[in-house]
PDB file of N, CA and C in Angstrom:
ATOM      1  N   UNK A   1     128.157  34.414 -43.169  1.00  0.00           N
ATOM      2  CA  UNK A   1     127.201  34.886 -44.155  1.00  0.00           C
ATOM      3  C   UNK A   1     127.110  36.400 -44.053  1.00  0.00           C
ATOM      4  N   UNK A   2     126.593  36.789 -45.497  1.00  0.00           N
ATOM      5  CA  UNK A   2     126.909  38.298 -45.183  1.00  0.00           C
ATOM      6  C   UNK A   2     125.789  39.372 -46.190  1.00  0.00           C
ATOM      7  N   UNK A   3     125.575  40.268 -45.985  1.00  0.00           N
ATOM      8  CA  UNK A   3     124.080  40.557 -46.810  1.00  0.00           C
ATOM      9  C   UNK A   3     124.901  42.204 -47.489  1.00  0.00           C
ATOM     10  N   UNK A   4     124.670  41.909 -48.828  1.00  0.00           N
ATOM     11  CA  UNK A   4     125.849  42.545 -49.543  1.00  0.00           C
ATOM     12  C   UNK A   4     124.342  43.889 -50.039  1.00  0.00           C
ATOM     13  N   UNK A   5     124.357  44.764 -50.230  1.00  0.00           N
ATOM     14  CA  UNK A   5     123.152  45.602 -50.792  1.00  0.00           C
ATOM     15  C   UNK A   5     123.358  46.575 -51.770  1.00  0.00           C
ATOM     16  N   UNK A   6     122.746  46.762 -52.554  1.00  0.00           N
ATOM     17  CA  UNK A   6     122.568  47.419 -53.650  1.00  0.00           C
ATOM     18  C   UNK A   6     121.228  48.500 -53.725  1.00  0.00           C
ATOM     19  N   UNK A   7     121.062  49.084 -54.787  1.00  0.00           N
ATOM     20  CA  UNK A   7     120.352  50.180 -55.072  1.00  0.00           C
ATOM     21  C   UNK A   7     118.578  49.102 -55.537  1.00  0.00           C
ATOM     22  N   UNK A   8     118.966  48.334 -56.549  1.00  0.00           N
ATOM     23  CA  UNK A   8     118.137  47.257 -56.933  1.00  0.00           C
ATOM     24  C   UNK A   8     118.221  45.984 -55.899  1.00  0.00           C
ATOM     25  N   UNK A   9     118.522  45.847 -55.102  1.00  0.00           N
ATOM     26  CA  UNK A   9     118.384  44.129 -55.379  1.00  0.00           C
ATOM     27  C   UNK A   9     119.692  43.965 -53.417  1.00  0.00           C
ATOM     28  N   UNK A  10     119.291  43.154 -53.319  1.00  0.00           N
ATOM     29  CA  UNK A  10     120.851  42.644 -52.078  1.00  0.00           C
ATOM     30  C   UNK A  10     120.951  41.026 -52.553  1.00  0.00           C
ATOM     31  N   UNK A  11     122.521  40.543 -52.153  1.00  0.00           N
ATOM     32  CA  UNK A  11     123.032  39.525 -51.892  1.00  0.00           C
ATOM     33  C   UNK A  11     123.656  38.383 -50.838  1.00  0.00           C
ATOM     34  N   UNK A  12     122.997  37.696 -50.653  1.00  0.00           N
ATOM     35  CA  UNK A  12     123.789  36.840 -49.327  1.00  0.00           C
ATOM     36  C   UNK A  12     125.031  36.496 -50.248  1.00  0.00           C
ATOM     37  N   UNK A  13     126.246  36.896 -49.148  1.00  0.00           N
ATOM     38  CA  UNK A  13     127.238  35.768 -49.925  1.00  0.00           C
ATOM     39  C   UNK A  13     127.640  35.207 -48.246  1.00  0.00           C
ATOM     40  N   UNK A  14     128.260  34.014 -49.135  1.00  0.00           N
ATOM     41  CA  UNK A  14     128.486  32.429 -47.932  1.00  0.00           C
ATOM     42  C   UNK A  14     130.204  32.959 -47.655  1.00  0.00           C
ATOM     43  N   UNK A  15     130.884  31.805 -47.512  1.00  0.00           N
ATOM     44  CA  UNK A  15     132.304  31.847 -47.284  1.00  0.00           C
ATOM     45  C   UNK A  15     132.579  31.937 -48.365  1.00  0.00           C
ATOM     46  N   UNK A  16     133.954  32.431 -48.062  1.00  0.00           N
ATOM     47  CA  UNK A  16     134.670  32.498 -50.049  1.00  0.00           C
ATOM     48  C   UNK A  16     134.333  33.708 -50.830  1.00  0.00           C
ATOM     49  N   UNK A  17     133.104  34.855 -49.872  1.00  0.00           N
ATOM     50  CA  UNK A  17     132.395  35.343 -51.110  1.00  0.00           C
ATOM     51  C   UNK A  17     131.686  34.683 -51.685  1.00  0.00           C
ATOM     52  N   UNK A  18     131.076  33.609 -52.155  1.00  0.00           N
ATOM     53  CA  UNK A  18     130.268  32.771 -52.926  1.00  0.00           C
ATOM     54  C   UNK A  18     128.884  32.922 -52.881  1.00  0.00           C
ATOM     55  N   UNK A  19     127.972  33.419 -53.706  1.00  0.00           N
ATOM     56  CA  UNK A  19     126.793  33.903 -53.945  1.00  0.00           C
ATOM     57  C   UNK A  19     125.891  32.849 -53.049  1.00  0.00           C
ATOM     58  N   UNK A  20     125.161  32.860 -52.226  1.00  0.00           N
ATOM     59  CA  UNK A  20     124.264  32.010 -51.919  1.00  0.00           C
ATOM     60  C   UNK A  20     122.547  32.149 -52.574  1.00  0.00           C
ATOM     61  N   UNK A  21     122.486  33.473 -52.227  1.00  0.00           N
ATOM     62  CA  UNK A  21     121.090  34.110 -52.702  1.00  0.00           C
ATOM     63  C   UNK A  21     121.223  35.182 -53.201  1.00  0.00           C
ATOM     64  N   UNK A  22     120.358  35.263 -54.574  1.00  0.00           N
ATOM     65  CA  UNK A  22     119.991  37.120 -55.282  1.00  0.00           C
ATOM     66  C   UNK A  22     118.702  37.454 -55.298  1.00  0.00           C
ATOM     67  N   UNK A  23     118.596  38.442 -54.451  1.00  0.00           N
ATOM     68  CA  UNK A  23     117.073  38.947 -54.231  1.00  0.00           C
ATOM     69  C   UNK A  23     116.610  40.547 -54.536  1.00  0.00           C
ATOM     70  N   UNK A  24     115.983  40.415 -55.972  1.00  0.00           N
ATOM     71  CA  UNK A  24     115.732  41.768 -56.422  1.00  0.00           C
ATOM     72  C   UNK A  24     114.541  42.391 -55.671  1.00  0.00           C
ATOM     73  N   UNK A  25     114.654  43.444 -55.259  1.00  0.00           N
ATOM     74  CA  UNK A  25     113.692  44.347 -54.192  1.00  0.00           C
ATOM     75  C   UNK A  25     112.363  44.329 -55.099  1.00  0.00           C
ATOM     76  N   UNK A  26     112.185  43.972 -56.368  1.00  0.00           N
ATOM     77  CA  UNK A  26     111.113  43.812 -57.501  1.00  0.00           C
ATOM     78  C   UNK A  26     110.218  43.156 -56.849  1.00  0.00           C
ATOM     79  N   UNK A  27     110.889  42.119 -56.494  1.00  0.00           N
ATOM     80  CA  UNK A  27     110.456  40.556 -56.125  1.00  0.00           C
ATOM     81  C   UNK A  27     109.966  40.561 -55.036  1.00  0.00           C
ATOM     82  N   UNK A  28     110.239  41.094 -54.150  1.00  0.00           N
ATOM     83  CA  UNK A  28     109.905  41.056 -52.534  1.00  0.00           C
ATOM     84  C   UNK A  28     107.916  41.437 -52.673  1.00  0.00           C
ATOM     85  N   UNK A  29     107.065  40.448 -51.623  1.00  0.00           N
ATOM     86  CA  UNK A  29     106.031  40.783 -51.822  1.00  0.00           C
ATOM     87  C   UNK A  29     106.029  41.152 -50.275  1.00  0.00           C
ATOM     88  N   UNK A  30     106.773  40.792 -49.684  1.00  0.00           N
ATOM     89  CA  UNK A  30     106.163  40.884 -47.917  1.00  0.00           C
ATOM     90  C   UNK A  30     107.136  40.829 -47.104  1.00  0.00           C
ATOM     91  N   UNK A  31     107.482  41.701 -45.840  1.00  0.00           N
ATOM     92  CA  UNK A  31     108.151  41.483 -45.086  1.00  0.00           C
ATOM     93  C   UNK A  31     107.812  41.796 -43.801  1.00  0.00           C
ATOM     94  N   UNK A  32     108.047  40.435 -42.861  1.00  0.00           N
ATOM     95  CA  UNK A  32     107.787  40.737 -41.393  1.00  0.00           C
ATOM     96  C   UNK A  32     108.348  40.572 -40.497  1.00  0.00           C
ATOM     97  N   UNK A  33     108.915  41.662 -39.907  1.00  0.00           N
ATOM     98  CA  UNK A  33     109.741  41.736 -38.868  1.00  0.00           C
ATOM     99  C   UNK A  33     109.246  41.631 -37.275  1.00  0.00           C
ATOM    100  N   UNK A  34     109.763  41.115 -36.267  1.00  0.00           N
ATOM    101  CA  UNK A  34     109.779  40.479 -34.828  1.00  0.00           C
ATOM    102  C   UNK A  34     110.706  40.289 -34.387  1.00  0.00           C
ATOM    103  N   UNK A  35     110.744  39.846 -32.987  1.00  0.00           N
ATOM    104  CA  UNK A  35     111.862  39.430 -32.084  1.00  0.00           C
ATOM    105  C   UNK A  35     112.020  38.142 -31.945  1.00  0.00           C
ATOM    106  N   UNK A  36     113.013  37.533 -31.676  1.00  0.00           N
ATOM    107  CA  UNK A  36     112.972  36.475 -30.906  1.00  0.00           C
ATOM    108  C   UNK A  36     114.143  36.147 -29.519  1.00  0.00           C
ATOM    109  N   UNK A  37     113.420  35.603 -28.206  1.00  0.00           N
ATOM    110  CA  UNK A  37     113.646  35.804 -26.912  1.00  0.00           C
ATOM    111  C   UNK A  37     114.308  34.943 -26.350  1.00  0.00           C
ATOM    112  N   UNK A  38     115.944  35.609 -26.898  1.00  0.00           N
ATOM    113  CA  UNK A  38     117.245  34.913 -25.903  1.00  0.00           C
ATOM    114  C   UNK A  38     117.713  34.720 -25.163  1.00  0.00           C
ATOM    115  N   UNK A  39     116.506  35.254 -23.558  1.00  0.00           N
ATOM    116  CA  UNK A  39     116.598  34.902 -22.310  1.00  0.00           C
ATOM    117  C   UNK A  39     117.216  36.237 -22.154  1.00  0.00           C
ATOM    118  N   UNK A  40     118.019  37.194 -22.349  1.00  0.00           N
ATOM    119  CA  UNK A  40     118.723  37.681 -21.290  1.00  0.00           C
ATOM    120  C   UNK A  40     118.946  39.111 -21.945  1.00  0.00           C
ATOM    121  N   UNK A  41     118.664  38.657 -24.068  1.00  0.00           N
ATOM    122  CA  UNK A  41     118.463  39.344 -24.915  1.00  0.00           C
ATOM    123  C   UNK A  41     117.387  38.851 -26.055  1.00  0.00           C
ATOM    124  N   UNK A  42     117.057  40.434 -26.964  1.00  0.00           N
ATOM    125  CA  UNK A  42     116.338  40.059 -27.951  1.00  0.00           C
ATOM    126  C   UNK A  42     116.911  40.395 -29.560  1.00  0.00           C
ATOM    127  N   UNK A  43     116.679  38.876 -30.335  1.00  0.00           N
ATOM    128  CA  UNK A  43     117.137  39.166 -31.680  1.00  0.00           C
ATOM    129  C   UNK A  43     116.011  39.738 -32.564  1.00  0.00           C
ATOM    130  N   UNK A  44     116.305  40.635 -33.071  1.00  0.00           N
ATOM    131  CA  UNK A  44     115.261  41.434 -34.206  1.00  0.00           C
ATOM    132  C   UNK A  44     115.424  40.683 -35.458  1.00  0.00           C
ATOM    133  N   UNK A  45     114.518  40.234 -36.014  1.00  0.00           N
ATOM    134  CA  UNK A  45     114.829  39.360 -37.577  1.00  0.00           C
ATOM    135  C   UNK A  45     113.005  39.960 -38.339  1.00  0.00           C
ATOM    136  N   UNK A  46     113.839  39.769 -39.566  1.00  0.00           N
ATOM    137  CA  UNK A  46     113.048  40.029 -40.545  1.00  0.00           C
ATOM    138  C   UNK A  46     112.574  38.991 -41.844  1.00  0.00           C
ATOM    139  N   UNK A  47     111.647  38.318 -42.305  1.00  0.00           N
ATOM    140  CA  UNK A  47     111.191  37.490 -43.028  1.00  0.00           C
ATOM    141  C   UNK A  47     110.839  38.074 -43.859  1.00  0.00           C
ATOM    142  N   UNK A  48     111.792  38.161 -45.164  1.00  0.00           N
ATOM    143  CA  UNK A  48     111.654  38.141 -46.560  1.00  0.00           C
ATOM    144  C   UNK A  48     110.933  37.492 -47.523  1.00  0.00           C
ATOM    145  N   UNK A  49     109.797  37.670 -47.720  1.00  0.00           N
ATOM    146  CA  UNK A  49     109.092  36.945 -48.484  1.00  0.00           C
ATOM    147  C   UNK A  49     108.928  37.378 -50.524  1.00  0.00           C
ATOM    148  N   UNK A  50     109.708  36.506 -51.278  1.00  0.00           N
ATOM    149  CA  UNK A  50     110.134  36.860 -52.225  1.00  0.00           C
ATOM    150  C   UNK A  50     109.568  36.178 -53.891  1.00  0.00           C
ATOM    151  N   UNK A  51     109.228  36.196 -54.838  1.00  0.00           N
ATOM    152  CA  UNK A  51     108.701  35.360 -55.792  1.00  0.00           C
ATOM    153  C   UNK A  51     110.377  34.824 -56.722  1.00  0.00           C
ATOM    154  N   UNK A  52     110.482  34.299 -56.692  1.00  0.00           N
ATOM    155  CA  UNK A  52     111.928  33.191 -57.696  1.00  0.00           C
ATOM    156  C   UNK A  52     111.501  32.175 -58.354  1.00  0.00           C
ATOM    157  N   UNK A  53     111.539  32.413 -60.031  1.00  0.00           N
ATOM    158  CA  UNK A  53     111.019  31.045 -60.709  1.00  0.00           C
ATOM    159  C   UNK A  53     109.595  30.708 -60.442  1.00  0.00           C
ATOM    160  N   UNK A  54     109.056  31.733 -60.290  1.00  0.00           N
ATOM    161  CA  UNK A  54     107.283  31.004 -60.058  1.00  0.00           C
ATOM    162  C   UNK A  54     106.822  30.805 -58.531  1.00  0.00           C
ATOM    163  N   UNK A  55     107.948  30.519 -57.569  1.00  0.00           N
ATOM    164  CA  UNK A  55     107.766  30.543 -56.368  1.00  0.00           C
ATOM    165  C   UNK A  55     107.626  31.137 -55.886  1.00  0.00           C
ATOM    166  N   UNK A  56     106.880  31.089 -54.255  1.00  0.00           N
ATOM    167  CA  UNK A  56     107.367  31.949 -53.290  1.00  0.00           C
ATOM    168  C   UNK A  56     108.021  31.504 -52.302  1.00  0.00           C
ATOM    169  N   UNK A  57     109.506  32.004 -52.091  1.00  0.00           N
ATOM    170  CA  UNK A  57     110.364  31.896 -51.128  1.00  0.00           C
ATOM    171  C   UNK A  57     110.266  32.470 -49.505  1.00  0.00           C
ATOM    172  N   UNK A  58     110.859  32.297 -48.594  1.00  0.00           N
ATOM    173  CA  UNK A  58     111.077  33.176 -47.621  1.00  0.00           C
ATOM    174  C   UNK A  58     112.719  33.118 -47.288  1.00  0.00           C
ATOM    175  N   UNK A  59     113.608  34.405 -46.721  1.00  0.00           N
ATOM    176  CA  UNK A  59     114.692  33.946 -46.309  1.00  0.00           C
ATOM    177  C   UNK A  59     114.330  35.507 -44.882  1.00  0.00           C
ATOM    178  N   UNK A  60     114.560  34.408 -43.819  1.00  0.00           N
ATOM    179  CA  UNK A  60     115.316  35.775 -42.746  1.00  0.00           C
ATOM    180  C   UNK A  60     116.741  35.945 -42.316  1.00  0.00           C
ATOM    181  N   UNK A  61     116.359  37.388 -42.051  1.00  0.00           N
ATOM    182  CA  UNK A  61     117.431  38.234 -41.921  1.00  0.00           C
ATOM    183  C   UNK A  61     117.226  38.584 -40.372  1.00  0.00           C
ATOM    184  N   UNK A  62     118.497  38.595 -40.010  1.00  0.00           N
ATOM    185  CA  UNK A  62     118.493  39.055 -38.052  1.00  0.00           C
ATOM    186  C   UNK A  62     119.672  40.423 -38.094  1.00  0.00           C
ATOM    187  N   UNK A  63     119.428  40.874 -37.139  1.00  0.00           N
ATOM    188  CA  UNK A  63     120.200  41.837 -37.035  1.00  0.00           C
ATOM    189  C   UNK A  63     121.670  41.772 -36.722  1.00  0.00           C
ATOM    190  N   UNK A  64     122.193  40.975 -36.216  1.00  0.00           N
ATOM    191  CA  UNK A  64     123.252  40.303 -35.612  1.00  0.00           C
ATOM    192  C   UNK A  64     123.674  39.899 -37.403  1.00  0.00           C
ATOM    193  N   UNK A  65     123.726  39.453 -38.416  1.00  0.00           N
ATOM    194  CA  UNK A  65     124.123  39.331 -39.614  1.00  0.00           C
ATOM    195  C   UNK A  65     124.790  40.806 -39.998  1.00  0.00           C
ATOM    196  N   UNK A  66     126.114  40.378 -40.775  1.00  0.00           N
ATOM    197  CA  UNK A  66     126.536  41.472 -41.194  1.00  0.00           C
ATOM    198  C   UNK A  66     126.457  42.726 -42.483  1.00  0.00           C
ATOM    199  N   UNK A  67     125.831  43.565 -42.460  1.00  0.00           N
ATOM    200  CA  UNK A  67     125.323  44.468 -44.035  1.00  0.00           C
ATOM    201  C   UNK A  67     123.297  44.274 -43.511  1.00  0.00           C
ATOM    202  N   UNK A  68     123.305  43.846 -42.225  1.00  0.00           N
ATOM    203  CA  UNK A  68     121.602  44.046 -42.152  1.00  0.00           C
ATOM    204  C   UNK A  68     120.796  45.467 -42.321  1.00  0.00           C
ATOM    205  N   UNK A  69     121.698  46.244 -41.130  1.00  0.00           N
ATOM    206  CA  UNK A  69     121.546  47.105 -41.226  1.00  0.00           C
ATOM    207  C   UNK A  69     121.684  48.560 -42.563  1.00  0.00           C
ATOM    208  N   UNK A  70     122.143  48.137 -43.443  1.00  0.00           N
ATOM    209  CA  UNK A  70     122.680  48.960 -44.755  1.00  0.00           C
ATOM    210  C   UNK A  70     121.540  48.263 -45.346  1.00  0.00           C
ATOM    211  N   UNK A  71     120.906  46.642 -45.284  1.00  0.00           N
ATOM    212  CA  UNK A  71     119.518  46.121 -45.907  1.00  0.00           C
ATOM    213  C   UNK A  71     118.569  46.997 -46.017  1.00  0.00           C
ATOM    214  N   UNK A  72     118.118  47.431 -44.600  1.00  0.00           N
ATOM    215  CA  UNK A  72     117.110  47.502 -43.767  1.00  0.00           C
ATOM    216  C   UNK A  72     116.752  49.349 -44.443  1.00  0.00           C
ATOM    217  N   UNK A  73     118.214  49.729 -44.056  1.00  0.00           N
ATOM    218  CA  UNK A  73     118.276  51.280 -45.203  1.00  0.00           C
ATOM    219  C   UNK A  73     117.491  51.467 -46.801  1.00  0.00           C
ATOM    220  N   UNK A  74     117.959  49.975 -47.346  1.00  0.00           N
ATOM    221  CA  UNK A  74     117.547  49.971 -48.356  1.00  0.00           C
ATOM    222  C   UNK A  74     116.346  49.826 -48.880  1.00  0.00           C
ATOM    223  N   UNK A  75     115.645  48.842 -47.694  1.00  0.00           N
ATOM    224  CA  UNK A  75     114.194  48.096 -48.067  1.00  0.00           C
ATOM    225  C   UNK A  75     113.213  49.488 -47.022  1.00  0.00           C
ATOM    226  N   UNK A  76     113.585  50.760 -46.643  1.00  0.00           N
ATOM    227  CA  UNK A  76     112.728  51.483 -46.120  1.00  0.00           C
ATOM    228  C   UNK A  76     112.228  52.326 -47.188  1.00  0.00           C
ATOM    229  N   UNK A  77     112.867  52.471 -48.436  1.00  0.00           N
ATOM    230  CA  UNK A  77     112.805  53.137 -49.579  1.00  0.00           C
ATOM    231  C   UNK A  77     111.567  52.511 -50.193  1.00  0.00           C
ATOM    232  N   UNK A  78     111.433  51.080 -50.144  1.00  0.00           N
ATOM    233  CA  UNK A  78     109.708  50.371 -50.968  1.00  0.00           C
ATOM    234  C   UNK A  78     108.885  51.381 -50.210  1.00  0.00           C
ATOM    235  N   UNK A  79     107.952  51.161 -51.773  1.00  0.00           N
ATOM    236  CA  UNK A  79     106.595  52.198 -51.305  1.00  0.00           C
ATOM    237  C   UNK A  79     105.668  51.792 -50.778  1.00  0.00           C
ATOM    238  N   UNK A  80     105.220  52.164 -49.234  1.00  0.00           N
ATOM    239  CA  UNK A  80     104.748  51.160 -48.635  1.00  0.00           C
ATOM    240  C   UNK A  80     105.153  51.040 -47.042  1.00  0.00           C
ATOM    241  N   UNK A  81     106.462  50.794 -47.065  1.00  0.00           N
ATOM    242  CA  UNK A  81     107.144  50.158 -46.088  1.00  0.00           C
ATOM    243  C   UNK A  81     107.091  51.149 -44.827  1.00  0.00           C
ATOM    244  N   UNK A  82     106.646  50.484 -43.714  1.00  0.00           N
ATOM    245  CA  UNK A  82     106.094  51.070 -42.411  1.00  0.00           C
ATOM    246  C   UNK A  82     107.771  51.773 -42.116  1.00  0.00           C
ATOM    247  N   UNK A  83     108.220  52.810 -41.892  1.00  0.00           N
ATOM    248  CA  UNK A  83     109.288  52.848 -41.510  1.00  0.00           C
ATOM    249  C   UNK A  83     109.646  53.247 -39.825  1.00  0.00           C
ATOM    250  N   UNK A  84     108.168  52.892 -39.478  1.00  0.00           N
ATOM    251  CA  UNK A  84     108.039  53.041 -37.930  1.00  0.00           C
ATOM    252  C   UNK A  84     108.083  51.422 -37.228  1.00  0.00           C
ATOM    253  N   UNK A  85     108.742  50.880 -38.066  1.00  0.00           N
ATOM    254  CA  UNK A  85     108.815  49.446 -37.561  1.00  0.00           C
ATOM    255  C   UNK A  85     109.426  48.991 -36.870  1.00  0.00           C
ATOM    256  N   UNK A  86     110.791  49.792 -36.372  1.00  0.00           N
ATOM    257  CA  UNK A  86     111.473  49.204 -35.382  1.00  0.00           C
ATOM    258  C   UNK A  86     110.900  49.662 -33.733  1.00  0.00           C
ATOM    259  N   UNK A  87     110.012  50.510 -33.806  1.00  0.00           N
ATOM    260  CA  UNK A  87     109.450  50.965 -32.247  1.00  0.00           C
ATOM    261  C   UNK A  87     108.229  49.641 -32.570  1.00  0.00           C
ATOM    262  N   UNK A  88     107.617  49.460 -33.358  1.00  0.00           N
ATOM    263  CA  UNK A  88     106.641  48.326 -33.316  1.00  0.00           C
ATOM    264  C   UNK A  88     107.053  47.460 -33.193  1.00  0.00           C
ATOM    265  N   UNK A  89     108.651  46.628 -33.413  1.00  0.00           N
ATOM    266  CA  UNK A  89     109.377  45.179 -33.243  1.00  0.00           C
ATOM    267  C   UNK A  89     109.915  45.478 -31.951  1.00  0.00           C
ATOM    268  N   UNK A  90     110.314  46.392 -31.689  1.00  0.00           N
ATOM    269  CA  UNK A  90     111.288  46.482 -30.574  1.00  0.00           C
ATOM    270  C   UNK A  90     110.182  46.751 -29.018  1.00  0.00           C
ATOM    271  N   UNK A  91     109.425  47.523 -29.262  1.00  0.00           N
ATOM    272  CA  UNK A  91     109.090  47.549 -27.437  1.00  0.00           C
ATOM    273  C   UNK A  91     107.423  46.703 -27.687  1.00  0.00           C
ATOM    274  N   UNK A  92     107.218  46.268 -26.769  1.00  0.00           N
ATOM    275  CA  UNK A  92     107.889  46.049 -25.579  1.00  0.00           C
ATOM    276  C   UNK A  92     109.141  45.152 -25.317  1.00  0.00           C
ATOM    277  N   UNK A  93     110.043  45.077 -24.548  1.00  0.00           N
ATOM    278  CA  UNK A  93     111.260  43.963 -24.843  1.00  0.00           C
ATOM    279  C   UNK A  93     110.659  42.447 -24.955  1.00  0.00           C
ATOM    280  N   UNK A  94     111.469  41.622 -24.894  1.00  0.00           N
ATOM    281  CA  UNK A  94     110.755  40.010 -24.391  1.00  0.00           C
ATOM    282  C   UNK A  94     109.243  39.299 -25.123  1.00  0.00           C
ATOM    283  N   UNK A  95     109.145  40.273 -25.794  1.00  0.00           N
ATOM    284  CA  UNK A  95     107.598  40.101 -26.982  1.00  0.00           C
ATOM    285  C   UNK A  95     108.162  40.074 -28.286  1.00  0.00           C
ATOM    286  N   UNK A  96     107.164  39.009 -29.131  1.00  0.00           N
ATOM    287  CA  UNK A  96     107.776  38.780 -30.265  1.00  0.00           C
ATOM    288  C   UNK A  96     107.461  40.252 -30.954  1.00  0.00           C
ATOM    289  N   UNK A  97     106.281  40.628 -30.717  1.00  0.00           N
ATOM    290  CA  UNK A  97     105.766  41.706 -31.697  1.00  0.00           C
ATOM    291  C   UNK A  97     105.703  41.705 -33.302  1.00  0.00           C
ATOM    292  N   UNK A  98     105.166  40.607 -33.478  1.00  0.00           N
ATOM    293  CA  UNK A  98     105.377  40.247 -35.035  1.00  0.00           C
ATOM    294  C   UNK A  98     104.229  40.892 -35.932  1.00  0.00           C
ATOM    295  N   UNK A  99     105.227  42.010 -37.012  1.00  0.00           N
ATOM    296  CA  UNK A  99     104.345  42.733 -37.353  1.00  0.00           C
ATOM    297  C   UNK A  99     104.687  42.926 -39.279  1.00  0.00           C
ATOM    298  N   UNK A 100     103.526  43.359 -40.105  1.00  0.00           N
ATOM    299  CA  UNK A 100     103.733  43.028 -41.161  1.00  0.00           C
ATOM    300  C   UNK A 100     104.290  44.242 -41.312  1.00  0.00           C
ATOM    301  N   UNK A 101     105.709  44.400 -42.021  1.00  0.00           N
ATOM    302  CA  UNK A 101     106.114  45.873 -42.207  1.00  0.00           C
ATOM    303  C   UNK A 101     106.349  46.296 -43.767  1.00  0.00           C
ATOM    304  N   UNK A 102     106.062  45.501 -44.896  1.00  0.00           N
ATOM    305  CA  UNK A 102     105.748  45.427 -46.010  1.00  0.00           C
ATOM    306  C   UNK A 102     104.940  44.603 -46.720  1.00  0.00           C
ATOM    307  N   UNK A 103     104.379  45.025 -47.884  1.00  0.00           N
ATOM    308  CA  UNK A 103     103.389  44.239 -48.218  1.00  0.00           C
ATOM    309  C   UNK A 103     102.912  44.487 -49.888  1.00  0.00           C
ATOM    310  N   UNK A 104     103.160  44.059 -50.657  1.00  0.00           N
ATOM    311  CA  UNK A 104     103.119  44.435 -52.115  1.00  0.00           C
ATOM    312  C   UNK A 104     101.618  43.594 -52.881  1.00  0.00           C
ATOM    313  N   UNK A 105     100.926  43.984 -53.130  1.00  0.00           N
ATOM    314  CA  UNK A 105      99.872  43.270 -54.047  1.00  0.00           C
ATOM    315  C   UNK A 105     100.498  42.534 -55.338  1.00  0.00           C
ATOM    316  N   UNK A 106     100.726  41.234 -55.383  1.00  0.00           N
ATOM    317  CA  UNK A 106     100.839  40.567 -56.813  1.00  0.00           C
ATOM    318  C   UNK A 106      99.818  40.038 -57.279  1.00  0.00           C
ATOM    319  N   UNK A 107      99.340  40.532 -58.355  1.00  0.00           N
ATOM    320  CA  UNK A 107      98.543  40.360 -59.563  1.00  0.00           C
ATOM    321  C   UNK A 107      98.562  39.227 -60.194  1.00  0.00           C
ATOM    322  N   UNK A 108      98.097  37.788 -60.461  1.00  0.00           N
ATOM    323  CA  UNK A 108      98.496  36.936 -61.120  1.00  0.00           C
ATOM    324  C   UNK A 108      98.089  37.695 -63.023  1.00  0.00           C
ATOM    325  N   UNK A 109      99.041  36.644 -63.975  1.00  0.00           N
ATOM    326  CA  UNK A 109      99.054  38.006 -64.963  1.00  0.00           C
ATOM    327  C   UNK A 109      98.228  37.105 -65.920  1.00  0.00           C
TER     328      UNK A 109
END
């Protein structure tokens, strides 16, 4: 799996290239990033919380995925977005540190 990014919007694609998910940065209402504790290491992941069709979705993203980092570039640009978030996910080690690092007000219309 692979997290493809754009100016608007990023893409998971699966094997093959094959679109799995399209997620316009419009859409995103919330994102919260933490660790989680692999004994020996820690994975940094991020929970995308997104509106699709009336819904609200979540998809995470870990760092260990490939194009996260070129994501992570992209989603520091929302207005809003803590961009001091990786010293708040990251120390202390071995702690989840789960912290809200975006957050958008939706309006029902």
């Amino acid at each position: 799996m692979q997290i493809v990014s754009s100016d608007r919007s990023f893409k998971i694609a699966g094997s093959g290239k094959k679109i799995e998910l399209f997620i316009d940065y419009d859409s995103i209402t919330t994102i919260v990033g933490y660790k989680i504790d692999l004994f020996t290491v820690d994975l940094v992941c991020c929970d995308i919380v997104f509106i699709s069709s009336d819904h609200q979705l979540t998809w995470t993203a870990h760092e260990e995925m490939p194009g996260f980092e070129k994501l992570m570039l992209y989603l520091e640009n929302l207005p809003g977005f803590d961009r001091s978030w990786r010293e708040k996910v990251i120390l202390p080690a071995f702690a989840e540190n789960r912290t809200t690092i975006f957050r958008r007000d939706v309006r029902p219309d």
